[in-house]
C-alpha atoms as a PDB file:
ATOM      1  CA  UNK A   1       0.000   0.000   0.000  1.00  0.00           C
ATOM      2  CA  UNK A   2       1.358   3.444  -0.947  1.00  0.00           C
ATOM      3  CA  UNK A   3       0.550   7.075   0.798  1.00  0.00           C
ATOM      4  CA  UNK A   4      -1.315   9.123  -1.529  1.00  0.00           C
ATOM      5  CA  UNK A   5      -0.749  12.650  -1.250  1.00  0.00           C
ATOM      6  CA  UNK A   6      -3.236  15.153  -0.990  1.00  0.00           C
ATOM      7  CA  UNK A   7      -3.150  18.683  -1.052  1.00  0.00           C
ATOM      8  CA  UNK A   8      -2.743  21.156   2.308  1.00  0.00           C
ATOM      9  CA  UNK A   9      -2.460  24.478   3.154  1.00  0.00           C
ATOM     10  CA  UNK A  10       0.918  25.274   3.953  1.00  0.00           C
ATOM     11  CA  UNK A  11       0.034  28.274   6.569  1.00  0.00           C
ATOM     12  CA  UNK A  12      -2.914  29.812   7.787  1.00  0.00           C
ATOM     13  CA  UNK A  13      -4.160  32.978   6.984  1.00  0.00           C
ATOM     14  CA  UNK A  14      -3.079  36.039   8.848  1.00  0.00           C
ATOM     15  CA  UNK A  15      -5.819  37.405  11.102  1.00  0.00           C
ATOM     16  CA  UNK A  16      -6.002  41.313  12.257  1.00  0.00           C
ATOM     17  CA  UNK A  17      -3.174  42.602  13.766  1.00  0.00           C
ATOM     18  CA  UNK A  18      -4.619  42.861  16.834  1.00  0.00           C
ATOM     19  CA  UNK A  19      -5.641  39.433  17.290  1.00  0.00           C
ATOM     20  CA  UNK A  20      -2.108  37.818  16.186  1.00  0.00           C
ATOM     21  CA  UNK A  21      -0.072  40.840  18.431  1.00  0.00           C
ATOM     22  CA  UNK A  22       0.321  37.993  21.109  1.00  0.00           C
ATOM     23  CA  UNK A  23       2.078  35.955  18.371  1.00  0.00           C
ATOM     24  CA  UNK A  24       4.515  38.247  17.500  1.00  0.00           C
ATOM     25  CA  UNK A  25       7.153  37.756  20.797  1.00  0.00           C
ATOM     26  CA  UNK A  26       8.643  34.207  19.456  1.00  0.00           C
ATOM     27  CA  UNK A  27       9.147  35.656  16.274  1.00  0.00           C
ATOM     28  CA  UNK A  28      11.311  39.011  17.151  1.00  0.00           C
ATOM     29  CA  UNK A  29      12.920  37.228  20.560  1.00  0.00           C
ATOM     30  CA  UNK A  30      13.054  33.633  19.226  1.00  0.00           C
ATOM     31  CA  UNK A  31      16.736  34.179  18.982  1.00  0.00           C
ATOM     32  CA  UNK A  32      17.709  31.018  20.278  1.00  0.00           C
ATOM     33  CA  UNK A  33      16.097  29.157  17.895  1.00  0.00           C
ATOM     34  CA  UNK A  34      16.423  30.948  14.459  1.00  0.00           C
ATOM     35  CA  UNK A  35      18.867  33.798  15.256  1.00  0.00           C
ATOM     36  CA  UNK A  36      18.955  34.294  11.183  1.00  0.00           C
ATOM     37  CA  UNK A  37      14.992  34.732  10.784  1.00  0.00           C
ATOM     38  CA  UNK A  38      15.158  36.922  14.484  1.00  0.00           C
ATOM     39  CA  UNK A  39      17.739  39.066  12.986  1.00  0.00           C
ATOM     40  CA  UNK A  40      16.042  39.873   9.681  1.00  0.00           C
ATOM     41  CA  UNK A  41      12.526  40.317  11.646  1.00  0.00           C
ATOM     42  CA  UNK A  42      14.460  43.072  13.977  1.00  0.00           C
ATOM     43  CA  UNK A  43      15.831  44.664  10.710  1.00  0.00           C
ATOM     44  CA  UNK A  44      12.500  45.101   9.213  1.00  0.00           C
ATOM     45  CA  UNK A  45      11.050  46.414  12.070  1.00  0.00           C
ATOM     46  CA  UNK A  46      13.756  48.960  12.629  1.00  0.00           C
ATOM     47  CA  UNK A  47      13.813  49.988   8.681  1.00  0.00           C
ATOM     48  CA  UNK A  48       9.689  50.589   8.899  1.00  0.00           C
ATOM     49  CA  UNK A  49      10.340  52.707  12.391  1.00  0.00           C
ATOM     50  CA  UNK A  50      12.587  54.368  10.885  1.00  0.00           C
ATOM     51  CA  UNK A  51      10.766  55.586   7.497  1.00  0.00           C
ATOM     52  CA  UNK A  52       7.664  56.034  10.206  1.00  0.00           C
ATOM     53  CA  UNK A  53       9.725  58.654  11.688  1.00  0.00           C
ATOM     54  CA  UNK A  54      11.278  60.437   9.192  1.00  0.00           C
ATOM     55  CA  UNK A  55       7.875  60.755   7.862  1.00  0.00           C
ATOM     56  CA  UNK A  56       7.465  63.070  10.479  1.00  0.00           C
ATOM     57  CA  UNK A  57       3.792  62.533  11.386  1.00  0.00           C
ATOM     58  CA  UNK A  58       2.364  61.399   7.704  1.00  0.00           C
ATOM     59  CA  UNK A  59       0.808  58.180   7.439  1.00  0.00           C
ATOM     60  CA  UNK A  60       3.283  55.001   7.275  1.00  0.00           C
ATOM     61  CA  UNK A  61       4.000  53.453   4.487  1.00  0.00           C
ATOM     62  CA  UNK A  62       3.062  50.234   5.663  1.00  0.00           C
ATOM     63  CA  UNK A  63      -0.063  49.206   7.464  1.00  0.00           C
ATOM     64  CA  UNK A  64       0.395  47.195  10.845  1.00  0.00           C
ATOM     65  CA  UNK A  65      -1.048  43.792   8.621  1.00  0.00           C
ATOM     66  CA  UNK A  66       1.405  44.545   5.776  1.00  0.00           C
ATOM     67  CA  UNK A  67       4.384  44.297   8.117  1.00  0.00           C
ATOM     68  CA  UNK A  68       3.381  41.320   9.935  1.00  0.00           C
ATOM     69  CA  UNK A  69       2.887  39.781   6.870  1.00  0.00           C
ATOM     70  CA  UNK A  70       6.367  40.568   5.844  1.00  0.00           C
ATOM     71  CA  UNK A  71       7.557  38.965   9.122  1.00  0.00           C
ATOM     72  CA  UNK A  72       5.578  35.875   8.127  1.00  0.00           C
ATOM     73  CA  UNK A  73       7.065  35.733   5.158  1.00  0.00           C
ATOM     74  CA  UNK A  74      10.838  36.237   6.098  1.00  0.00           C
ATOM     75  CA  UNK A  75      10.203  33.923   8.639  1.00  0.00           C
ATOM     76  CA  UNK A  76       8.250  31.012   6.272  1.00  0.00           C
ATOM     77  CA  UNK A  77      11.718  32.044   3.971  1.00  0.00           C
ATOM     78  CA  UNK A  78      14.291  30.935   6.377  1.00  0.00           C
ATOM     79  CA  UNK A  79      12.542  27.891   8.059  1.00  0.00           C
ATOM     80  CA  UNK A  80      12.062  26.644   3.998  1.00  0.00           C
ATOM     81  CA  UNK A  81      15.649  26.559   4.384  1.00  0.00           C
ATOM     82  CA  UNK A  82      15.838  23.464   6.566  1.00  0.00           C
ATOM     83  CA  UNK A  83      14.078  20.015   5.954  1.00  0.00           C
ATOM     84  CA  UNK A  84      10.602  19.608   7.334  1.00  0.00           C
ATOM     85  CA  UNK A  85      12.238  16.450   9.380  1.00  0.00           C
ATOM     86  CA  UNK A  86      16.240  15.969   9.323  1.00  0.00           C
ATOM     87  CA  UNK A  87      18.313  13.454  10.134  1.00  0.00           C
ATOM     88  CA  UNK A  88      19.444  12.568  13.537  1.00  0.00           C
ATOM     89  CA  UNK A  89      22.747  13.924  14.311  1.00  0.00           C
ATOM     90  CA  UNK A  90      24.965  13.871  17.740  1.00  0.00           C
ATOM     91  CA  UNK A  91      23.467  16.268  20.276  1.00  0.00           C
ATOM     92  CA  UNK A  92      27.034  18.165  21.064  1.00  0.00           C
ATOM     93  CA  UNK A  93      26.278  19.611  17.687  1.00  0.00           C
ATOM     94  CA  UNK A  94      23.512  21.885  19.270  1.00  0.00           C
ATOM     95  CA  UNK A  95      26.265  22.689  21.585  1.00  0.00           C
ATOM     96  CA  UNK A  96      28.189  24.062  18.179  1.00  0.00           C
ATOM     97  CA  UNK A  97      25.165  27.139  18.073  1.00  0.00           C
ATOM     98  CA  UNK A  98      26.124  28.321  21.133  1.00  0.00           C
ATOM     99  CA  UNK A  99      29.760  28.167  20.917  1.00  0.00           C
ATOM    100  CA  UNK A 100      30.275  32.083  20.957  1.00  0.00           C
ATOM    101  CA  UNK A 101      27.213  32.627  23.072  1.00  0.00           C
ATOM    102  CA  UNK A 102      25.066  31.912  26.207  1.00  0.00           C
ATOM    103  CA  UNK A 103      27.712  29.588  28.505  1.00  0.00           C
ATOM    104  CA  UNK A 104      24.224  28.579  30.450  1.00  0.00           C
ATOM    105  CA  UNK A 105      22.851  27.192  27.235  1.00  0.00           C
ATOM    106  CA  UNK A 106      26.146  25.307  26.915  1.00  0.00           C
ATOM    107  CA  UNK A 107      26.658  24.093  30.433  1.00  0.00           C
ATOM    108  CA  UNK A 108      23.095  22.715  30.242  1.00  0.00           C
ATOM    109  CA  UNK A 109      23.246  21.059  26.523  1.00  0.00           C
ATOM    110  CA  UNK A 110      27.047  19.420  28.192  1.00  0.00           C
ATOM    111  CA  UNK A 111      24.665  18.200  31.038  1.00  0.00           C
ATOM    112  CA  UNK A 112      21.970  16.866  28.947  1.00  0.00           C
ATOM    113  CA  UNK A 113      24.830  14.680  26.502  1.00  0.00           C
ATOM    114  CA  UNK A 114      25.083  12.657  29.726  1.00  0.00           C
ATOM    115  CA  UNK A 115      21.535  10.810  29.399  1.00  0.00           C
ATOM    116  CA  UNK A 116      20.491  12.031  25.834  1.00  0.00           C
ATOM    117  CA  UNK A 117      23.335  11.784  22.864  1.00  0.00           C
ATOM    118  CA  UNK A 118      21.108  12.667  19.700  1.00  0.00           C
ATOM    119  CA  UNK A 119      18.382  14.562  18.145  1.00  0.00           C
ATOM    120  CA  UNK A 120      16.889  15.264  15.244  1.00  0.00           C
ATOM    121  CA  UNK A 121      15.740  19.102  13.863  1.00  0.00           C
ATOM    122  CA  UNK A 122      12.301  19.822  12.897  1.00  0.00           C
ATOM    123  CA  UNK A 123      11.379  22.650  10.395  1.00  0.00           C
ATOM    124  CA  UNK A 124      10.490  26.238  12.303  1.00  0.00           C
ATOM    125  CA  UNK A 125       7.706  26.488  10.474  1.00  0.00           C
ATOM    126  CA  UNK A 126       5.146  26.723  13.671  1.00  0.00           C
ATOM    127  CA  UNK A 127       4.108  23.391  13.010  1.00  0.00           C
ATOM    128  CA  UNK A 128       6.980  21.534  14.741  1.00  0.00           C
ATOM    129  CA  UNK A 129       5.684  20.424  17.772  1.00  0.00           C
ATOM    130  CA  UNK A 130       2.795  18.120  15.988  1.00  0.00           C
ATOM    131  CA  UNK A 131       5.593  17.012  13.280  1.00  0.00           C
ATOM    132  CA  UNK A 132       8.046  16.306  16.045  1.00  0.00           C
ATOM    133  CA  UNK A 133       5.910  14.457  17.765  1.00  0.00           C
ATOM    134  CA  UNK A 134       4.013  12.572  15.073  1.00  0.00           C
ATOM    135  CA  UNK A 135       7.948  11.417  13.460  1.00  0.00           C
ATOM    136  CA  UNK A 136       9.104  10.762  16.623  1.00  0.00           C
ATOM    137  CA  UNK A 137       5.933   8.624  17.219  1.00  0.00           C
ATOM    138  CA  UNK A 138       6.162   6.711  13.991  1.00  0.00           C
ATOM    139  CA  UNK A 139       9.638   5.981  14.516  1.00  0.00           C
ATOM    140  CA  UNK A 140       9.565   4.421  17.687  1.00  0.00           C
ATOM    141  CA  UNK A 141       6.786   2.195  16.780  1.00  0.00           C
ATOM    142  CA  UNK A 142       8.501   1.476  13.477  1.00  0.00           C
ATOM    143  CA  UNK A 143      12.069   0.408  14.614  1.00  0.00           C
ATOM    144  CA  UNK A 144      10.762  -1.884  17.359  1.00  0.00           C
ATOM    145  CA  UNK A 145       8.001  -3.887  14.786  1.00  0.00           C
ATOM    146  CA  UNK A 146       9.714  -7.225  15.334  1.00  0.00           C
ATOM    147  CA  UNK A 147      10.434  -7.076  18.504  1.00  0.00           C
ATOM    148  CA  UNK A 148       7.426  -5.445  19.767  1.00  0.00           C
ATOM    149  CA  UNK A 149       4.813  -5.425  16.947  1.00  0.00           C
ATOM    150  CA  UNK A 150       1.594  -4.579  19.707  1.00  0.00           C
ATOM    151  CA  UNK A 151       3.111  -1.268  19.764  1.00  0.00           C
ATOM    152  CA  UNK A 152       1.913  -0.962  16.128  1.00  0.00           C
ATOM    153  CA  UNK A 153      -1.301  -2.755  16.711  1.00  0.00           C
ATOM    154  CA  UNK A 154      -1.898   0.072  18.828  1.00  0.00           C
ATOM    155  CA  UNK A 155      -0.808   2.846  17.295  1.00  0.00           C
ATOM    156  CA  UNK A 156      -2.905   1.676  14.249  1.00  0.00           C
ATOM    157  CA  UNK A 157      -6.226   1.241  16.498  1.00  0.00           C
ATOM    158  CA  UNK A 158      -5.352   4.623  17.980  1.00  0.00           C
ATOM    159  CA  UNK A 159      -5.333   6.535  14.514  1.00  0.00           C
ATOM    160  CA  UNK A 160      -8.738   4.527  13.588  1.00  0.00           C
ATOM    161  CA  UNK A 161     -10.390   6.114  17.052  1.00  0.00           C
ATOM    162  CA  UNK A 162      -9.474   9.310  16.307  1.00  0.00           C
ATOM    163  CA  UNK A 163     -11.536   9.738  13.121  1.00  0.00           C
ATOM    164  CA  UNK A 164     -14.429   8.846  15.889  1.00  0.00           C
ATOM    165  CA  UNK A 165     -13.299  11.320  18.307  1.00  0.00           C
ATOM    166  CA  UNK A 166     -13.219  14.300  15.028  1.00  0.00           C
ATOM    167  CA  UNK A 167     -17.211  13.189  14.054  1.00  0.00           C
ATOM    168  CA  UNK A 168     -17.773  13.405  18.248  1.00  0.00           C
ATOM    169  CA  UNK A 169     -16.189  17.260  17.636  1.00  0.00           C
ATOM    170  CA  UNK A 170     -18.548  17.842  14.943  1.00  0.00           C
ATOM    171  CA  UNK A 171     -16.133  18.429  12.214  1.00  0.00           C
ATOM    172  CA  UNK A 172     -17.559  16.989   8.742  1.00  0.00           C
ATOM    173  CA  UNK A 173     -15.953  13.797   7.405  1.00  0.00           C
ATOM    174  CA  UNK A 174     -15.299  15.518   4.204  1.00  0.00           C
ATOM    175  CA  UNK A 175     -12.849  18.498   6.370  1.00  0.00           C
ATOM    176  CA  UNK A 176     -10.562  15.788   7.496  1.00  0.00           C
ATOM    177  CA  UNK A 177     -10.970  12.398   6.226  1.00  0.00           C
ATOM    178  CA  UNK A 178      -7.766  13.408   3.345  1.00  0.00           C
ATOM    179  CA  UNK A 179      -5.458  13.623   6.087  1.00  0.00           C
ATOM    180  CA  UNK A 180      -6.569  11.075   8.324  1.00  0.00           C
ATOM    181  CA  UNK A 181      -6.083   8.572   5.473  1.00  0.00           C
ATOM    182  CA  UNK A 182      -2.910   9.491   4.577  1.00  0.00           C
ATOM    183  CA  UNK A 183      -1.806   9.287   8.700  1.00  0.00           C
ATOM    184  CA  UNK A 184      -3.334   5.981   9.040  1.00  0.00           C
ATOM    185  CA  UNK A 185      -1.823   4.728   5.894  1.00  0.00           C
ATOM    186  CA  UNK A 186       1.839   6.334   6.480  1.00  0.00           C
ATOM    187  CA  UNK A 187       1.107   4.557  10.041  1.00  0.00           C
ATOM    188  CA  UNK A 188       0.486   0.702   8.331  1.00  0.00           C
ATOM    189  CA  UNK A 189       3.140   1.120   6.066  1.00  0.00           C
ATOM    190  CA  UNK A 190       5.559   1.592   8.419  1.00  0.00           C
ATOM    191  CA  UNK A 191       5.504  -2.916   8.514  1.00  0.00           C
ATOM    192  CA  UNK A 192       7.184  -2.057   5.190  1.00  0.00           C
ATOM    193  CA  UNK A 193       9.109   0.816   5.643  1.00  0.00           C
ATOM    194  CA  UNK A 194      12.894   1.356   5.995  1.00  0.00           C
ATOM    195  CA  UNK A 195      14.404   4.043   8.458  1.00  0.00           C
ATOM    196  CA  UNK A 196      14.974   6.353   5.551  1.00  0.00           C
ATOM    197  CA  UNK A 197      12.111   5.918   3.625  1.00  0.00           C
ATOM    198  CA  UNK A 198      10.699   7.485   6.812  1.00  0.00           C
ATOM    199  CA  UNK A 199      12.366  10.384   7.141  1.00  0.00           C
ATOM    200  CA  UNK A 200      11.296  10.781   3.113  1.00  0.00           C
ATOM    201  CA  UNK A 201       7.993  10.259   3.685  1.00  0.00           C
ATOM    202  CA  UNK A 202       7.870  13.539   6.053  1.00  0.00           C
ATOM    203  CA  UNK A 203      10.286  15.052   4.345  1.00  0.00           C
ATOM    204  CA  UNK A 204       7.470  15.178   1.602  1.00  0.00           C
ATOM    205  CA  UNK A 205       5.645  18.205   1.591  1.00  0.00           C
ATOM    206  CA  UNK A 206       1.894  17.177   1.241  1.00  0.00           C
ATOM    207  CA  UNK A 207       1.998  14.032   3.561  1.00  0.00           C
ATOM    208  CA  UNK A 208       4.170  15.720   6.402  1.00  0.00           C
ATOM    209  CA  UNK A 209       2.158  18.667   6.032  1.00  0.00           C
ATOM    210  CA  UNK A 210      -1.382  16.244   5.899  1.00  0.00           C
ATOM    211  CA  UNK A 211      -0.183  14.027   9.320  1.00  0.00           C
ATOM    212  CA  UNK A 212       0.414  17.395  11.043  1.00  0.00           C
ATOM    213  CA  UNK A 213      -2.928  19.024   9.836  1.00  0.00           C
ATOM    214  CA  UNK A 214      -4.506  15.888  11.460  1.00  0.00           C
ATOM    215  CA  UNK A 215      -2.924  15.809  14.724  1.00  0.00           C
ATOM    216  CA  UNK A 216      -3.955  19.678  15.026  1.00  0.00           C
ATOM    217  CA  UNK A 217      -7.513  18.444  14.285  1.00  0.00           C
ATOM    218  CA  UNK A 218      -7.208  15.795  16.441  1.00  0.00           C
ATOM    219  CA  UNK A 219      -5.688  18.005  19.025  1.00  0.00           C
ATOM    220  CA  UNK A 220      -8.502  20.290  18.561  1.00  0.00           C
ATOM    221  CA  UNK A 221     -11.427  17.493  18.777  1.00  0.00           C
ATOM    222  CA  UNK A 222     -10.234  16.329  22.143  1.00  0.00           C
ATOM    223  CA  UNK A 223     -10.379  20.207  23.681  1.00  0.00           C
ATOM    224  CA  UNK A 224     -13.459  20.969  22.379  1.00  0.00           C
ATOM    225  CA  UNK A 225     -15.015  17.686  23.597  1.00  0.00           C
ATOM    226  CA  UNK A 226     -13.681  18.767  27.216  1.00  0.00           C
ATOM    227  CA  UNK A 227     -14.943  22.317  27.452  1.00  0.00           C
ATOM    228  CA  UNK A 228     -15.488  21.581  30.620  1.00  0.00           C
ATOM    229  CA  UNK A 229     -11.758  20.900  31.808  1.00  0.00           C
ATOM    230  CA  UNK A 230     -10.202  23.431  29.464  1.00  0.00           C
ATOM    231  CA  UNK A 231     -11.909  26.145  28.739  1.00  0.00           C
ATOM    232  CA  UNK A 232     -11.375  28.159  32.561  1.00  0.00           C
ATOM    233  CA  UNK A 233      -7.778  28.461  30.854  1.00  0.00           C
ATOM    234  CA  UNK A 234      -9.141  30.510  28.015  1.00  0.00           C
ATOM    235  CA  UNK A 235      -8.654  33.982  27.468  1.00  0.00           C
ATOM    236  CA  UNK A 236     -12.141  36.014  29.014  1.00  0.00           C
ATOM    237  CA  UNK A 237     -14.936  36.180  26.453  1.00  0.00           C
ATOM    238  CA  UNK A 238     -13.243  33.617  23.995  1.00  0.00           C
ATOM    239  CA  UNK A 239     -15.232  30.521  23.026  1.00  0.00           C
ATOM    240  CA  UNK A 240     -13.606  27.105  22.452  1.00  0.00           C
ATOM    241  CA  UNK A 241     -14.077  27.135  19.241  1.00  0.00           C
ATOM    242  CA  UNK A 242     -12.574  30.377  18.772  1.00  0.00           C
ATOM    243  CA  UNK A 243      -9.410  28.991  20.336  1.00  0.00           C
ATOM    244  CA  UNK A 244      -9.153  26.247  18.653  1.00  0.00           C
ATOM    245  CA  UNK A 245     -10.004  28.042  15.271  1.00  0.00           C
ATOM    246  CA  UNK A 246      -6.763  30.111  15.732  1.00  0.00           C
ATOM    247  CA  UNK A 247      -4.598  28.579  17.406  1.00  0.00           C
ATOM    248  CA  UNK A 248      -5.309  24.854  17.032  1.00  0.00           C
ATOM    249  CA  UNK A 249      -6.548  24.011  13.445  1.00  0.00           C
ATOM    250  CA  UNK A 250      -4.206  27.500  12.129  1.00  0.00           C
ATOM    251  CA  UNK A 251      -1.064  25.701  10.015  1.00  0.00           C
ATOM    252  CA  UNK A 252       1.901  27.861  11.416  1.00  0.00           C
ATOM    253  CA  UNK A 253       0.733  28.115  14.827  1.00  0.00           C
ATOM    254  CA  UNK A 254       2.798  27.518  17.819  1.00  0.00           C
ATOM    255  CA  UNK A 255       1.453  25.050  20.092  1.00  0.00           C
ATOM    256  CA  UNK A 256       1.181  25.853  23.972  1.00  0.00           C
ATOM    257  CA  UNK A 257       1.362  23.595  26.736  1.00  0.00           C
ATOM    258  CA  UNK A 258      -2.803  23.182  26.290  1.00  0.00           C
ATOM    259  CA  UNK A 259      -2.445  21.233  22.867  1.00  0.00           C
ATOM    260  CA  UNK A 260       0.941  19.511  24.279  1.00  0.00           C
ATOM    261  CA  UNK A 261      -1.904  17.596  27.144  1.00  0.00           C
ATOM    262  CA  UNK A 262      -4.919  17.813  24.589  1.00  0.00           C
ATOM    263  CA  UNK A 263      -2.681  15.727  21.697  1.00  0.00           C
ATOM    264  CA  UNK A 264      -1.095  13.342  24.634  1.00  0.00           C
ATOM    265  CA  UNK A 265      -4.535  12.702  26.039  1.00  0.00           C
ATOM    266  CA  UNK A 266      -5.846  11.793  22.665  1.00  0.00           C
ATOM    267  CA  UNK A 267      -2.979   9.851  21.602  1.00  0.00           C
ATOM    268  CA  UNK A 268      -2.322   7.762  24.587  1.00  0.00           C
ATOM    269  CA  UNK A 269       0.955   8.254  23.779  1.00  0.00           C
ATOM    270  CA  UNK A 270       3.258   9.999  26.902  1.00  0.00           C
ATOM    271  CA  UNK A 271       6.017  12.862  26.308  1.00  0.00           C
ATOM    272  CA  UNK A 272       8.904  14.261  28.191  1.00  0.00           C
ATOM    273  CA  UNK A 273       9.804  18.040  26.970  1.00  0.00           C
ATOM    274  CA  UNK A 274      13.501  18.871  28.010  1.00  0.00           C
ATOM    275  CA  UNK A 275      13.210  22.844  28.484  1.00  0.00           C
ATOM    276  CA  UNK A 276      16.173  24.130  27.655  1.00  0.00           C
ATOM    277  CA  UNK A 277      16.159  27.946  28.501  1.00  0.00           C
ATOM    278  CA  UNK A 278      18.996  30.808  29.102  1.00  0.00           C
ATOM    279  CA  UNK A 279      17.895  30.340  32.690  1.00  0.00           C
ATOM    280  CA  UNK A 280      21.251  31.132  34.640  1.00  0.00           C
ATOM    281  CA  UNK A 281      20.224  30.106  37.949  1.00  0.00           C
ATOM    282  CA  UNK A 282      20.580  25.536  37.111  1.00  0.00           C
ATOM    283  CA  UNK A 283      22.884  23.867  34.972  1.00  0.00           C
ATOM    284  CA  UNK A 284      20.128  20.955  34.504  1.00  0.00           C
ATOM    285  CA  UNK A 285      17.413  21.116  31.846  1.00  0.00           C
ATOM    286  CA  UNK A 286      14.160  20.874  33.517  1.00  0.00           C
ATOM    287  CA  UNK A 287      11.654  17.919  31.723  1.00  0.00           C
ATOM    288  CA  UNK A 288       7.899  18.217  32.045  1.00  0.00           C
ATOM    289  CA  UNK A 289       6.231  15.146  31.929  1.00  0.00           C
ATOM    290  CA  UNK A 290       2.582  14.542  29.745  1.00  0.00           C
ATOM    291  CA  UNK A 291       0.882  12.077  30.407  1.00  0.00           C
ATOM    292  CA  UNK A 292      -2.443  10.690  29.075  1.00  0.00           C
ATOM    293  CA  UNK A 293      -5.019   9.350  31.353  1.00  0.00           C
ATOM    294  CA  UNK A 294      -4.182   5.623  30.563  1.00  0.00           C
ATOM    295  CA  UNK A 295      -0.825   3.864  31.632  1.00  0.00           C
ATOM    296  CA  UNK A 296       1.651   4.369  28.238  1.00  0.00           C
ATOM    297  CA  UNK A 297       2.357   1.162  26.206  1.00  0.00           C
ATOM    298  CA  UNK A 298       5.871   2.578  25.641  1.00  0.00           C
ATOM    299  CA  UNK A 299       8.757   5.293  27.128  1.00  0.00           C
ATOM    300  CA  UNK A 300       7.726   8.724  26.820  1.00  0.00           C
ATOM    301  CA  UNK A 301       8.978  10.551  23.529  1.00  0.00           C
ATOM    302  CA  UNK A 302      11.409  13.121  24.138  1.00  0.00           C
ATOM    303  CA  UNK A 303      11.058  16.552  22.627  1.00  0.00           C
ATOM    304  CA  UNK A 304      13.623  19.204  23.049  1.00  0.00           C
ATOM    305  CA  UNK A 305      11.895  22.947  24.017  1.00  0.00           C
ATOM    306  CA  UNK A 306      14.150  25.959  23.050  1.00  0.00           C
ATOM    307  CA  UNK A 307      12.313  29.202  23.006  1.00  0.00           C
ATOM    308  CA  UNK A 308       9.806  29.257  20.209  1.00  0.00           C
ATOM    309  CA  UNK A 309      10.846  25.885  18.555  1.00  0.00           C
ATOM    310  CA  UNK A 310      10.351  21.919  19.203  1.00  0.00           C
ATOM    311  CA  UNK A 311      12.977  19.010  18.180  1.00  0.00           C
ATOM    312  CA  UNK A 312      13.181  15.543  18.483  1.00  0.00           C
ATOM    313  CA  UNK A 313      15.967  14.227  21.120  1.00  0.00           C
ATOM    314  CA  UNK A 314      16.785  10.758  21.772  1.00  0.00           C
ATOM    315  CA  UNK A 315      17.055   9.118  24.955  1.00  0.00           C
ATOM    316  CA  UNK A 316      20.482   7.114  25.272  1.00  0.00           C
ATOM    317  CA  UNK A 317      18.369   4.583  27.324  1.00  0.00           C
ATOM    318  CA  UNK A 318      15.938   4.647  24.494  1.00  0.00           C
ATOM    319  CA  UNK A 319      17.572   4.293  21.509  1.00  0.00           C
ATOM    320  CA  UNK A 320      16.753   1.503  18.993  1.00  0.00           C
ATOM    321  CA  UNK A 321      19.140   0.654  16.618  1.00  0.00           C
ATOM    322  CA  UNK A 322      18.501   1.851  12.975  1.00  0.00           C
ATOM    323  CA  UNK A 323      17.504   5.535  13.905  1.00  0.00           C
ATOM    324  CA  UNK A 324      19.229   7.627  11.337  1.00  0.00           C
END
């Protein structure tokens, strides 16, 4: 059986500038994840102050919507640089972007190499989390097949439940049911797939891009069929489906710690995020544990957090042979 493609959007539309101001901070501060993209966000901004002020009170040249749309697009322009999903490389290479900076960011990454020695990059796209996790996912359940094939089983039985849990949610059958079938047929194939034909397969624009749009749908179903536990952590005024309209659903939307439990929960599948910050005061990464409300069939994944921006790391405990 082969993955079909199907088209999907690559971001989401921009809303007003005042509802997407919030937004805006992990783009112009997210140095420690794209310093490039940071750096040519900061000059734009500066270059439009600028003409503002030497306009000397006439109306700016650019409306507040045309300059975060030039953000968007310098930023879409530098993560299109990188692969959606790369390979796995040792983690003291992280330790390489920081070699004439932060010496808390590199005491903490040397700490890290002591329990963890790989990871693999995600695009910084705003879409990383769900891609991180959904490779990372696959991957585990692909490499241990013979030797554990019921974590496949269920992994296969999960992605069939969740197409229950979207009609629950009231989305139509016809809004999702491309990119659930090309999830739950990426997920059986992986009986034939190799380690690279993997990384290809989300390396491909239209199926990478279809798995995440379902795991933000999924991600989305689960909240909105648990108002009741969720929504006191909304912004006043703002419906659930509001929130998950534009910031759940959105392509290019970075995921908070709400759609980190909401995707876990749905999933059954348990995740360790290694936060590593420019915090001075530790020398250890701090790791938040999700957890779904069932006991995990497997160890947690392991996602790396740097400001703005979700990888994949690798447990030395964890490792299966063949990751690449």
């Amino acid at each position: 059986m082969t993955v079909t493609p199907v088209p999907v959007p690559t971001e989401a539309p921009i809303p007003a500038a005042a509802t997407i101001a919030p937004t805006i901070a992990p783009i112009t501060t997210g140095a420690v994840a794209d310093p490039v993209a940071a750096g040519a966000v900061a000059n734009l901004v500066g270059a439009t102050a600028a003409a503002a002020a030497a306009g000397q009170g006439q109306e700016a040249q650019l409306t507040d919507e045309q300059i975060l749309t030039q953000m968007q697009a310098i930023k879409d322009e530098e993560a299109n640089a990188h692969p959606l999903v790369d390979h796995s490389v040792d983690l003291m290479e992280l330790a390489q972007e920081y070699e004439n900076g932060s010496e808390a960011f590199k005491k903490k990454i040397e700490n890290l190499s002591d329990t963890h020695d790989r990871m693999r990059r995600s695009r910084g796209d705003g879409n990383c989390f769900y891609r991180a996790f959904a490779f990372a996912w696959f991957e585990r359940v692909m490499l241990a097949i013979k030797s554990k094939p019921e974590l496949h089983v269920n992994a296969v039985r999960t992605i069939e439940e969740t197409k229950d849990l979207l009609l629950a949610a009231q989305f139509e059958l016809l809004a999702f049911e491309d990119f659930y079938q090309v999830t739950l047929e990426t997920l059986q194939n992986l009986v034939h797939f190799t380690s690279e034909e993997l990384l290809t397969a989300f390396q491909n624009d239209e199926v990478s891009n279809s798995i995440v749009m379902h795991f933000r749908l999924v991600a989305s179903a689960f909240l909105k069929t648990h108002q009741d536990d969720y929504a006191p952590f909304l912004e006043f005024g703002q419906t659930m489906d509001e929130f998950c309209s534009m910031h759940v659903e959105a392509m290019g939307r970075e995921s908070e710690e709400m759609m980190l439990i909401a995707l876990t929960k749905a999933t059954h599948v348990s995740i360790e995020v290694a936060y590593l910050s420019g915090n001075q005061s530790a020398d250890e990464v701090n790791f938040l544990p999700f957890l779904p409300d069932t006991a995990p069939y497997m160890p947690p994944l392991v996602l790396l957090y740097r400001p703005g921006h979700y990888d994949i790391l690798y447990r030395k405990s964890h490792c299966l042979e063949g990751v690449i």
